[in-house]
C-alpha atoms as a PDB file:
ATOM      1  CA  UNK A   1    -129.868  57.467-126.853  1.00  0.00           C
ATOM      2  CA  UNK A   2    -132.213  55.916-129.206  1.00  0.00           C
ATOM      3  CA  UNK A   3    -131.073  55.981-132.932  1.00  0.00           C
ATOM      4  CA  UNK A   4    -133.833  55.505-135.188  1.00  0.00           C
ATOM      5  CA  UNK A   5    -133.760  53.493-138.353  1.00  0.00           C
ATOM      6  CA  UNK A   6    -135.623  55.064-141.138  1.00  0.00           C
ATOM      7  CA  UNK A   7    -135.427  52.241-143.300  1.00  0.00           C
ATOM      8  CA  UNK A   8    -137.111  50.259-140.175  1.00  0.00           C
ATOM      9  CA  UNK A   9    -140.304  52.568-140.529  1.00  0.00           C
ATOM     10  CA  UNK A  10    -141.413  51.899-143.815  1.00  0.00           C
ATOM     11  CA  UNK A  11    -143.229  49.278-143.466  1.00  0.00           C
ATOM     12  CA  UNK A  12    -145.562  50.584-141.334  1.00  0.00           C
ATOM     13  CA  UNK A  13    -145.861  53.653-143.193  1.00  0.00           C
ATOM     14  CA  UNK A  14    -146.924  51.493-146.537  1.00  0.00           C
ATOM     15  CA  UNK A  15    -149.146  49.175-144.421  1.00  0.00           C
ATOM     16  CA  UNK A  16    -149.685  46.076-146.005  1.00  0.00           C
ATOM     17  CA  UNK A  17    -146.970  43.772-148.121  1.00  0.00           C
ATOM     18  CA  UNK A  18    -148.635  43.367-151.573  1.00  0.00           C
ATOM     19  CA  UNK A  19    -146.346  46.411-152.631  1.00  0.00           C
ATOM     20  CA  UNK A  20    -143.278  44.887-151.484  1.00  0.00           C
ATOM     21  CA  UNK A  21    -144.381  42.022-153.970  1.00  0.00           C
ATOM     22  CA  UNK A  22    -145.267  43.893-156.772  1.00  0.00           C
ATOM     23  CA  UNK A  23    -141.555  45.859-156.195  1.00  0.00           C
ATOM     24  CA  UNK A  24    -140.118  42.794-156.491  1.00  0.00           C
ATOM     25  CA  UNK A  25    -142.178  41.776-159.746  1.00  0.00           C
ATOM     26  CA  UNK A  26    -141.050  44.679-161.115  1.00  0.00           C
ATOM     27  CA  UNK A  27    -137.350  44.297-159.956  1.00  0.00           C
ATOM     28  CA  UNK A  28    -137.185  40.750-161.618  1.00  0.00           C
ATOM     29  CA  UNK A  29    -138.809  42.086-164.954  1.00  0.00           C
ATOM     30  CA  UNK A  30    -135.958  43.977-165.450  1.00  0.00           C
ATOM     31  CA  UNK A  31    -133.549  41.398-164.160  1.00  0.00           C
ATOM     32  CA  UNK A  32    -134.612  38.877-166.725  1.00  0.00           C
ATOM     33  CA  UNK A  33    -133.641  41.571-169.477  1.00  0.00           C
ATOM     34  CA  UNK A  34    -130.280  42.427-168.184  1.00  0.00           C
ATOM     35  CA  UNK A  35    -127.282  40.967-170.078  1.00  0.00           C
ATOM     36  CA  UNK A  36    -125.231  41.812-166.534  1.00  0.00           C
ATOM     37  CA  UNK A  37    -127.792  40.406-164.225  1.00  0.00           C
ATOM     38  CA  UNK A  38    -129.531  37.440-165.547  1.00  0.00           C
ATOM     39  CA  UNK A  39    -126.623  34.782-165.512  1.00  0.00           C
ATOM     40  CA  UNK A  40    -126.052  35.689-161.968  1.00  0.00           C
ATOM     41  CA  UNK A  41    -129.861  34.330-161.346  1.00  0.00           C
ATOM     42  CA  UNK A  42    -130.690  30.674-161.302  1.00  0.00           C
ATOM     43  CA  UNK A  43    -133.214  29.367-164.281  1.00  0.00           C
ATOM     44  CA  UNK A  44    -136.014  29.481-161.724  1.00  0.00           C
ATOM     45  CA  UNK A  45    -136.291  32.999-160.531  1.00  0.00           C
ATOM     46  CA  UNK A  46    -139.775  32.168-158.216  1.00  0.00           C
ATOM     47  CA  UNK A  47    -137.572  31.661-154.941  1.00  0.00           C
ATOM     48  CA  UNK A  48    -135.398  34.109-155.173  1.00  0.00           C
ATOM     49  CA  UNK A  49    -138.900  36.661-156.050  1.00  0.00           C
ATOM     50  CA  UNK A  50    -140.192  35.188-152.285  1.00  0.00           C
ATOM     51  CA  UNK A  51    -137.293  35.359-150.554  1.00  0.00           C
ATOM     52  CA  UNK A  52    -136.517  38.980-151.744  1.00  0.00           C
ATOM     53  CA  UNK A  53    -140.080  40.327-151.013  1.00  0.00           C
ATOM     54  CA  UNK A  54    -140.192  38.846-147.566  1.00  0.00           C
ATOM     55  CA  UNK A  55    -136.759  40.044-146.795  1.00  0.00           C
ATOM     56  CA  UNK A  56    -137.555  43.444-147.644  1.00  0.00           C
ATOM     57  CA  UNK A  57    -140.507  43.124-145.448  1.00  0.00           C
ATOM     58  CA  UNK A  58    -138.902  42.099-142.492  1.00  0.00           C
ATOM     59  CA  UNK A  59    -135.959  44.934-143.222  1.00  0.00           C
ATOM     60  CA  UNK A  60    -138.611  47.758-143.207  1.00  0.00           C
ATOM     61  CA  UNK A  61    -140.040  46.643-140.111  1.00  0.00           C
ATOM     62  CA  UNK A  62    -142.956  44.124-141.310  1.00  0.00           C
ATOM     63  CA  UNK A  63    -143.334  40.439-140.788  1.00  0.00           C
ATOM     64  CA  UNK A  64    -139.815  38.142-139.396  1.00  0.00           C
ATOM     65  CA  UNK A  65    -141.296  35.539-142.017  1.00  0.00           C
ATOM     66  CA  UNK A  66    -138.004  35.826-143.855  1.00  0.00           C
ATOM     67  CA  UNK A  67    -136.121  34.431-140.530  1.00  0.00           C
ATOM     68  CA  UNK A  68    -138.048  32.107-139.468  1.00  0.00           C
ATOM     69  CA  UNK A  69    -138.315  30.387-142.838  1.00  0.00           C
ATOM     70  CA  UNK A  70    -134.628  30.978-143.634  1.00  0.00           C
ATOM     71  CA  UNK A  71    -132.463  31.988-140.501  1.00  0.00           C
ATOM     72  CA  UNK A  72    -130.617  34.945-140.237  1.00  0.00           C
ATOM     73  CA  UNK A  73    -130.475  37.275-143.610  1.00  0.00           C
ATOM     74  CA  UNK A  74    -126.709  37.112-143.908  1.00  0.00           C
ATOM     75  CA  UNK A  75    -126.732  38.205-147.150  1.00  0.00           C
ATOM     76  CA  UNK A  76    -123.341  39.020-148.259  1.00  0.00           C
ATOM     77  CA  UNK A  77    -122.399  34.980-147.254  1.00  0.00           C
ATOM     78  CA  UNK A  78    -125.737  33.978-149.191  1.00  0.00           C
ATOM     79  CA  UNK A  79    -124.291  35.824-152.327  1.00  0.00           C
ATOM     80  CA  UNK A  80    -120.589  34.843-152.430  1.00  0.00           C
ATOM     81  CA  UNK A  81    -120.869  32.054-154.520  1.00  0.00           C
ATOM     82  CA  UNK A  82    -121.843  34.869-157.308  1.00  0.00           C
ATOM     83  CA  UNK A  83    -119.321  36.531-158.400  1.00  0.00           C
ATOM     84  CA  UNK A  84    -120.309  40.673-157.891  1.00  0.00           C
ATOM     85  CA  UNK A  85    -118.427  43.462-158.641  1.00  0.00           C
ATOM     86  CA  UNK A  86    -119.381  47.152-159.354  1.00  0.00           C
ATOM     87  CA  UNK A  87    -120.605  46.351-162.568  1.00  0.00           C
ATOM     88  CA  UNK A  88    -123.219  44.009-161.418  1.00  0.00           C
ATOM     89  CA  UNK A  89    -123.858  46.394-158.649  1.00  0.00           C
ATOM     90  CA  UNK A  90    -124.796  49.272-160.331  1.00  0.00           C
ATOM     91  CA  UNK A  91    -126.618  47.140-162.882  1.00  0.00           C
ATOM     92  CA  UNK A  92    -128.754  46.068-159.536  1.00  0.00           C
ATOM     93  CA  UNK A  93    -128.898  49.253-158.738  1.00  0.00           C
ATOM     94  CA  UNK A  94    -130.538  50.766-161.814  1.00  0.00           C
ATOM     95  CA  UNK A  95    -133.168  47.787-162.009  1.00  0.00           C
ATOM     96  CA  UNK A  96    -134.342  48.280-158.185  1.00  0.00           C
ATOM     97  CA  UNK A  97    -134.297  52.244-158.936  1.00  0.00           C
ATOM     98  CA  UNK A  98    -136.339  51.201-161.760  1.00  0.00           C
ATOM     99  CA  UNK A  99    -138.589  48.903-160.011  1.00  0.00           C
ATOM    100  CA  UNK A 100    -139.167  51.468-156.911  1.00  0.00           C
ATOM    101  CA  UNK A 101    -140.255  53.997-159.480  1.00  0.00           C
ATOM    102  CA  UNK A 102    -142.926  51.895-160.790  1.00  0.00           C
ATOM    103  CA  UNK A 103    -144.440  51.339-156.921  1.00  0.00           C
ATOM    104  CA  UNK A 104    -146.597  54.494-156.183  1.00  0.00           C
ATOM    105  CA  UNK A 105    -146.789  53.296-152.741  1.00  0.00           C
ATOM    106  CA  UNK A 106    -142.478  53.637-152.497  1.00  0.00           C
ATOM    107  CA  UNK A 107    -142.682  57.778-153.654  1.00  0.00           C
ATOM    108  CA  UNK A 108    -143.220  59.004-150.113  1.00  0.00           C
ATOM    109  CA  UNK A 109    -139.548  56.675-149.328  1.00  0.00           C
ATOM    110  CA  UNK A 110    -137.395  56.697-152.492  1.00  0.00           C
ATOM    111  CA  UNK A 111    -134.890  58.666-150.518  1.00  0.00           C
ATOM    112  CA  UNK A 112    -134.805  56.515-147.424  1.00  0.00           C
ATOM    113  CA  UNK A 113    -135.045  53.218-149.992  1.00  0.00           C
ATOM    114  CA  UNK A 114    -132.562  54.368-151.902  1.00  0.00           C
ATOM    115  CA  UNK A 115    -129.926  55.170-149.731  1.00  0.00           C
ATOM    116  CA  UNK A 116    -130.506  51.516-148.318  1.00  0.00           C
ATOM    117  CA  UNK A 117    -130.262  49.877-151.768  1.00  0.00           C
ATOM    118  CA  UNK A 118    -127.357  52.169-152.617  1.00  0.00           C
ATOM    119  CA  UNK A 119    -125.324  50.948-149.520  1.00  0.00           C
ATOM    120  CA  UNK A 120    -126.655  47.539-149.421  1.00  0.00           C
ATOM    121  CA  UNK A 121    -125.449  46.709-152.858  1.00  0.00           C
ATOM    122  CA  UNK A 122    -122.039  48.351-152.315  1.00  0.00           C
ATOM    123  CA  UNK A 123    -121.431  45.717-149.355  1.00  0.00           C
ATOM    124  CA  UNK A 124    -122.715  43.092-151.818  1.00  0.00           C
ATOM    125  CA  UNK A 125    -119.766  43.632-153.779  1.00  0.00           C
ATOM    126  CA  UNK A 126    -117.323  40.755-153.470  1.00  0.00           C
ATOM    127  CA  UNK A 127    -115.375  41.066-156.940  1.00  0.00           C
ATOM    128  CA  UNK A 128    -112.357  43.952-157.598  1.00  0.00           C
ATOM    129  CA  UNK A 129    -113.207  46.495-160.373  1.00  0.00           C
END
């Protein structure tokens, strides 16, 4: 039985990863204006823009740039050295909503993006309350 991962198609459906970028531009934007967020980041937010972009690329099914610069994703060991609970979470949340509304290219997937975010971000959370 083959299960197929929506999430995994969108890449291919967008077609190029100059969107992913400019999601991630406008993710950041907001970041850097969010009393929740922003002492969570480093000073230097330029990594973190690359390394989000080109893990979202290689999530959706484009380019394995992310692991072969940086290993496996593991994510949730990357971020425990930030302290995350649901506040930050749905602060994350609403800035990446944010940022996917400003992509045209992301309208045909906000559902399937979404739904990733929203459950990606919940098993971010590392903090009680």
């Amino acid at each position: 039985m083959n299960v197929i991962d929506p999430v995994g198609l969108v890449y291919k459906a967008i077609g190029a990863d100059e969107p992913f970028f400019r999601l991630v531009e406008h993710f950041y934007a907001g970041v850097e204006k969010d009393p929740i967020l922003r002492p969570l980041y480093p000073e230097d937010l330029a990594p973190g823009r690359e390394h989000l972009a080109l893990f979202l690329i290689q999530r959706t099914g484009g380019r394995q740039t992310y692991s072969e610069q940086r290993g496996h994703p593991r994510m949730r060991q990357k971020h425990t050295p930030f302290k995350i609970g649901q506040k930050e979470r749905d602060a994350w949340i609403m800035n990446m909503y944010a940022a996917l509304n400003a992509v045209p290219e992301f309208e045909p997937h906000l559902e399937t993006m979404k739904d990733f975010f929203d459950s990606f971000a919940t098993f971010m959370i590392n903090q009680p309350g």
